[in-house]
C-alpha atoms as a PDB file:
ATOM      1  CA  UNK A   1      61.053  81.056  79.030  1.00  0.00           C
ATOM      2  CA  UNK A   2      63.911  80.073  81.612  1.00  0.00           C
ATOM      3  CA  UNK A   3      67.041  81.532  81.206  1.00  0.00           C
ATOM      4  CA  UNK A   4      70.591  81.871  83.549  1.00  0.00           C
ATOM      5  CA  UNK A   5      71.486  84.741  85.065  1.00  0.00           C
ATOM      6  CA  UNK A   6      74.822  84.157  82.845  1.00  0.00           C
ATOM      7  CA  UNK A   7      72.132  85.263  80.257  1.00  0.00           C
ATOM      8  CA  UNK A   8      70.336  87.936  82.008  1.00  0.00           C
ATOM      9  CA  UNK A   9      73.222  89.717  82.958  1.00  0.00           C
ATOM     10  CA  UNK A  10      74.552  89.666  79.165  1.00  0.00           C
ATOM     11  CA  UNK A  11      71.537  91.807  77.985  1.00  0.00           C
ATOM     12  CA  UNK A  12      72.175  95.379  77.458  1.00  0.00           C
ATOM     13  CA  UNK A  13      70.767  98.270  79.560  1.00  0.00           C
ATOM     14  CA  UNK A  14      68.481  99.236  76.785  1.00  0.00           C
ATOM     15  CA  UNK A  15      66.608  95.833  76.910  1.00  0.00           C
ATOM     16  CA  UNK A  16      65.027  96.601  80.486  1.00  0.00           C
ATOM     17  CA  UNK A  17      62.930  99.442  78.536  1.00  0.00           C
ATOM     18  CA  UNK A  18      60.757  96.767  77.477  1.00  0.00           C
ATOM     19  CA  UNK A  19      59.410  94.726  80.346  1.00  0.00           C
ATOM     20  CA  UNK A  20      58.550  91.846  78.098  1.00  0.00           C
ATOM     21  CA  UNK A  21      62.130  90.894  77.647  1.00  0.00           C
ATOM     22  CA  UNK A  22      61.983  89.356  81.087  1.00  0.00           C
ATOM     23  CA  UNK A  23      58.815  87.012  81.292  1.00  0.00           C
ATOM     24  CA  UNK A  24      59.626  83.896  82.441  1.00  0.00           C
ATOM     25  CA  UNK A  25      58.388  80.484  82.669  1.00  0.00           C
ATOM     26  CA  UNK A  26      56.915  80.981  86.288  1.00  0.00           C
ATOM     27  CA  UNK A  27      54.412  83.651  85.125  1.00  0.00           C
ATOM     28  CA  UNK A  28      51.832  81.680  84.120  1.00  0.00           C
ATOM     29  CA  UNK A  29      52.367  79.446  87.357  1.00  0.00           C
ATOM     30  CA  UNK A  30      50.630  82.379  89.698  1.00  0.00           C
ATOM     31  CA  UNK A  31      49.258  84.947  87.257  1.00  0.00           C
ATOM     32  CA  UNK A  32      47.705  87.060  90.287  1.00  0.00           C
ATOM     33  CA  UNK A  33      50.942  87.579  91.496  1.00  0.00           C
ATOM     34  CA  UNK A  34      52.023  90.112  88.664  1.00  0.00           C
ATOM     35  CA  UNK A  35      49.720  92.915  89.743  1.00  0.00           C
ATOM     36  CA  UNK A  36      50.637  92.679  93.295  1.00  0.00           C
ATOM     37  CA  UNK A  37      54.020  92.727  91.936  1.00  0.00           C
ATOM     38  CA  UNK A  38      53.214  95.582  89.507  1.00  0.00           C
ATOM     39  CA  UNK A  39      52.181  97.573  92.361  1.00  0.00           C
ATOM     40  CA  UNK A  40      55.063  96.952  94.313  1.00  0.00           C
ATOM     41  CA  UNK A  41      57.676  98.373  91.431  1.00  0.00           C
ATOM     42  CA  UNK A  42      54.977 101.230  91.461  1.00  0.00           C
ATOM     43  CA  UNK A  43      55.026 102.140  94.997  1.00  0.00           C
ATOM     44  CA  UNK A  44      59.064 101.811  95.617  1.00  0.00           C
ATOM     45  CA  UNK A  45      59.631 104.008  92.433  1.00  0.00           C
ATOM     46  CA  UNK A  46      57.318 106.381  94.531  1.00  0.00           C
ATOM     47  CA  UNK A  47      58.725 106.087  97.840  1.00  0.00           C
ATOM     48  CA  UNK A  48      62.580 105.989  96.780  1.00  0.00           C
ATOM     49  CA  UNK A  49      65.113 107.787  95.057  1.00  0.00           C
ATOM     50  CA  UNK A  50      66.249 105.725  92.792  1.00  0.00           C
ATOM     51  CA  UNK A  51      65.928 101.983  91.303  1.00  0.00           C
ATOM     52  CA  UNK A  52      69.234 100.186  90.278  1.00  0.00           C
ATOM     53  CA  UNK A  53      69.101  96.346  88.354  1.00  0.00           C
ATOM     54  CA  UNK A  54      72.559  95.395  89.445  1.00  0.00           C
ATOM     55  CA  UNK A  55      75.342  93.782  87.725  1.00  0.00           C
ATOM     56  CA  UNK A  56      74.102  90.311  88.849  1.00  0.00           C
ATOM     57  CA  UNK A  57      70.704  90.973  87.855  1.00  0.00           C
ATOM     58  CA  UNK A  58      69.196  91.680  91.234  1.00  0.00           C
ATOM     59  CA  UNK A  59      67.518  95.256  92.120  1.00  0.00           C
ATOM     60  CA  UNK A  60      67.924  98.066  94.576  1.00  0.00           C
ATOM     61  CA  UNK A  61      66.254 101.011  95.649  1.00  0.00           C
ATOM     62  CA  UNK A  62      67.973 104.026  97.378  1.00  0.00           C
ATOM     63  CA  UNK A  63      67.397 107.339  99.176  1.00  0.00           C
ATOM     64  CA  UNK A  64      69.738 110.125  99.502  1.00  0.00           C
ATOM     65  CA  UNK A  65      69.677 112.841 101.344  1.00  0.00           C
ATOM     66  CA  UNK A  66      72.137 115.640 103.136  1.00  0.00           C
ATOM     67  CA  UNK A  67      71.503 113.621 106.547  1.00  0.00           C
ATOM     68  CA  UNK A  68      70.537 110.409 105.613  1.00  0.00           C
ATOM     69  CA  UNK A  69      71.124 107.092 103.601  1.00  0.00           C
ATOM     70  CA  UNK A  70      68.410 104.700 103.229  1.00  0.00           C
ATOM     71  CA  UNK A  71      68.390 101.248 101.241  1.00  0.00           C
ATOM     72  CA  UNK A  72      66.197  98.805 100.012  1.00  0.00           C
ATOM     73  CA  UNK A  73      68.524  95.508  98.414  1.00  0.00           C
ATOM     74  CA  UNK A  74      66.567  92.453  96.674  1.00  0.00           C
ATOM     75  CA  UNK A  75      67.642  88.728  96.384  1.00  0.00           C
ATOM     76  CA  UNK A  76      64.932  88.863  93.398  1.00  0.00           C
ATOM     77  CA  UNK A  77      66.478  88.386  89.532  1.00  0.00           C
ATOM     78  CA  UNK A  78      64.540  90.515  86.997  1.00  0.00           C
ATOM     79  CA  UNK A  79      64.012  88.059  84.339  1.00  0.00           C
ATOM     80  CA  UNK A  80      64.903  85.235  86.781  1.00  0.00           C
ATOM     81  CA  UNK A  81      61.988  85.286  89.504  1.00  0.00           C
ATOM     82  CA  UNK A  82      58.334  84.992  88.831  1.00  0.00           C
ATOM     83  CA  UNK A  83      56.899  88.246  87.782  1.00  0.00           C
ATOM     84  CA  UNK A  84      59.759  90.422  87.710  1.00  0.00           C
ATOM     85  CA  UNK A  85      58.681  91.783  84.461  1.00  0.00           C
ATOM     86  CA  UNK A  86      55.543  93.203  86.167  1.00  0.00           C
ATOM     87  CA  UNK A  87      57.870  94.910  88.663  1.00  0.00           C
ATOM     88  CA  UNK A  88      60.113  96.322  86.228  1.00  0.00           C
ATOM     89  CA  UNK A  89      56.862  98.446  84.740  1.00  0.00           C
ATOM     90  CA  UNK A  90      56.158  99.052  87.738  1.00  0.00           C
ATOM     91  CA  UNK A  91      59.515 100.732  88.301  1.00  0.00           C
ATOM     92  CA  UNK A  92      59.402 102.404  84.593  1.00  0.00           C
ATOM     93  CA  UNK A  93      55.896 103.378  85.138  1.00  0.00           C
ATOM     94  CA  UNK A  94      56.619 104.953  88.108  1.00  0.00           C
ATOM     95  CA  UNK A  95      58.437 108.650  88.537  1.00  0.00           C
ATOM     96  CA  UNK A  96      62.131 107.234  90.302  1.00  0.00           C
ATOM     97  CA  UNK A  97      65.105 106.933  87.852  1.00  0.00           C
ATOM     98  CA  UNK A  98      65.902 104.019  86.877  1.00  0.00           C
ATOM     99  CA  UNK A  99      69.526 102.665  86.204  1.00  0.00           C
ATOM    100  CA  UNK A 100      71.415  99.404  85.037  1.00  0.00           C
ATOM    101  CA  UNK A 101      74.619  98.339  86.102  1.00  0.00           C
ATOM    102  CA  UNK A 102      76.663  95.951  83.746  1.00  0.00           C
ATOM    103  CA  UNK A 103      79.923  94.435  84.390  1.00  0.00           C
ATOM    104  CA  UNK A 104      82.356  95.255  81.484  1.00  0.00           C
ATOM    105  CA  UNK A 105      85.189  93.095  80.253  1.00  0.00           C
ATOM    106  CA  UNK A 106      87.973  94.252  82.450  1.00  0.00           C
ATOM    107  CA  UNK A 107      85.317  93.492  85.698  1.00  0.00           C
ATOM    108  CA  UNK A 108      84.704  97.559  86.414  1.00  0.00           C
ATOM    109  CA  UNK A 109      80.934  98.358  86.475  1.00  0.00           C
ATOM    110  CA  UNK A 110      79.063 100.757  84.121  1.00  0.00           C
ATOM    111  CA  UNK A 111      76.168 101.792  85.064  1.00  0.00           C
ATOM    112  CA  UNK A 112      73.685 103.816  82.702  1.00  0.00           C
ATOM    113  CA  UNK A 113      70.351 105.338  83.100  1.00  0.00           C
ATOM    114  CA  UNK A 114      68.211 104.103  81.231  1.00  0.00           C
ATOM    115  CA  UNK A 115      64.549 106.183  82.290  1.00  0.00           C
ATOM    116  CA  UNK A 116      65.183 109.890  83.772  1.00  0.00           C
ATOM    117  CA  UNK A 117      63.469 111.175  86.833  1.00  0.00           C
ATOM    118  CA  UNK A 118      60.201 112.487  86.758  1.00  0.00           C
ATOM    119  CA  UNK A 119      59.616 113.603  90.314  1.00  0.00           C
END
């Protein structure tokens, strides 16, 4: 399935909880890619704080500390690019919290967690 980001970024937060909601067309195109992909949400849930989907359907992956600020920021759509589905388990598998950030009527941004910690 193909669908806009107009689209994407209409779901609700609760719909990332289920990878499967974000298998697209280009899946089947490179089907090796999902594991390396899989591992990749896997090892950044590891390695960061804290994974965001954006309001525009992109992802991000943050570090805070008392002396430092690190970021990771993706040009990659879950539910738009080709195996994002396999790096969204990867990020729910993984022990980082993961949040989703949807832009409400009047433009603000609400975010909500949708998977707690586990660190």
């Amino acid at each position: 399935m193909f669908r806009l980001y107009s689209e994407l970024n209409a779901l609700p937060p609760e719909d990332f909880l289920n990878p499967e909601n974000f298998v697209t067309g280009y899946d089947e195109q490179n089907p090796d890619y999902a594991e390396k992909q899989y591992r990749e949400g896997l090892r950044l849930s590891n390695e960061y704080d804290r994974i965001t989907i954006c309001a525009n359907g992109t992802w991000t992956a943050d570090i805070e500390g008392p002396h430092t600020y690190r970021w990771l920021t993706s040009t990659e759509g879950i539910g738009y690019h080709a195996h994002t589905a396999s790096l969204l388990r990867g990020f729910l598998d993984g022990p980082a919290p993961v949040d989703v950030a949807r832009r409400q009527s009047d433009y603000s941004v609400k975010t909500t967690r949708i998977k707690e910690a586990s660190k």
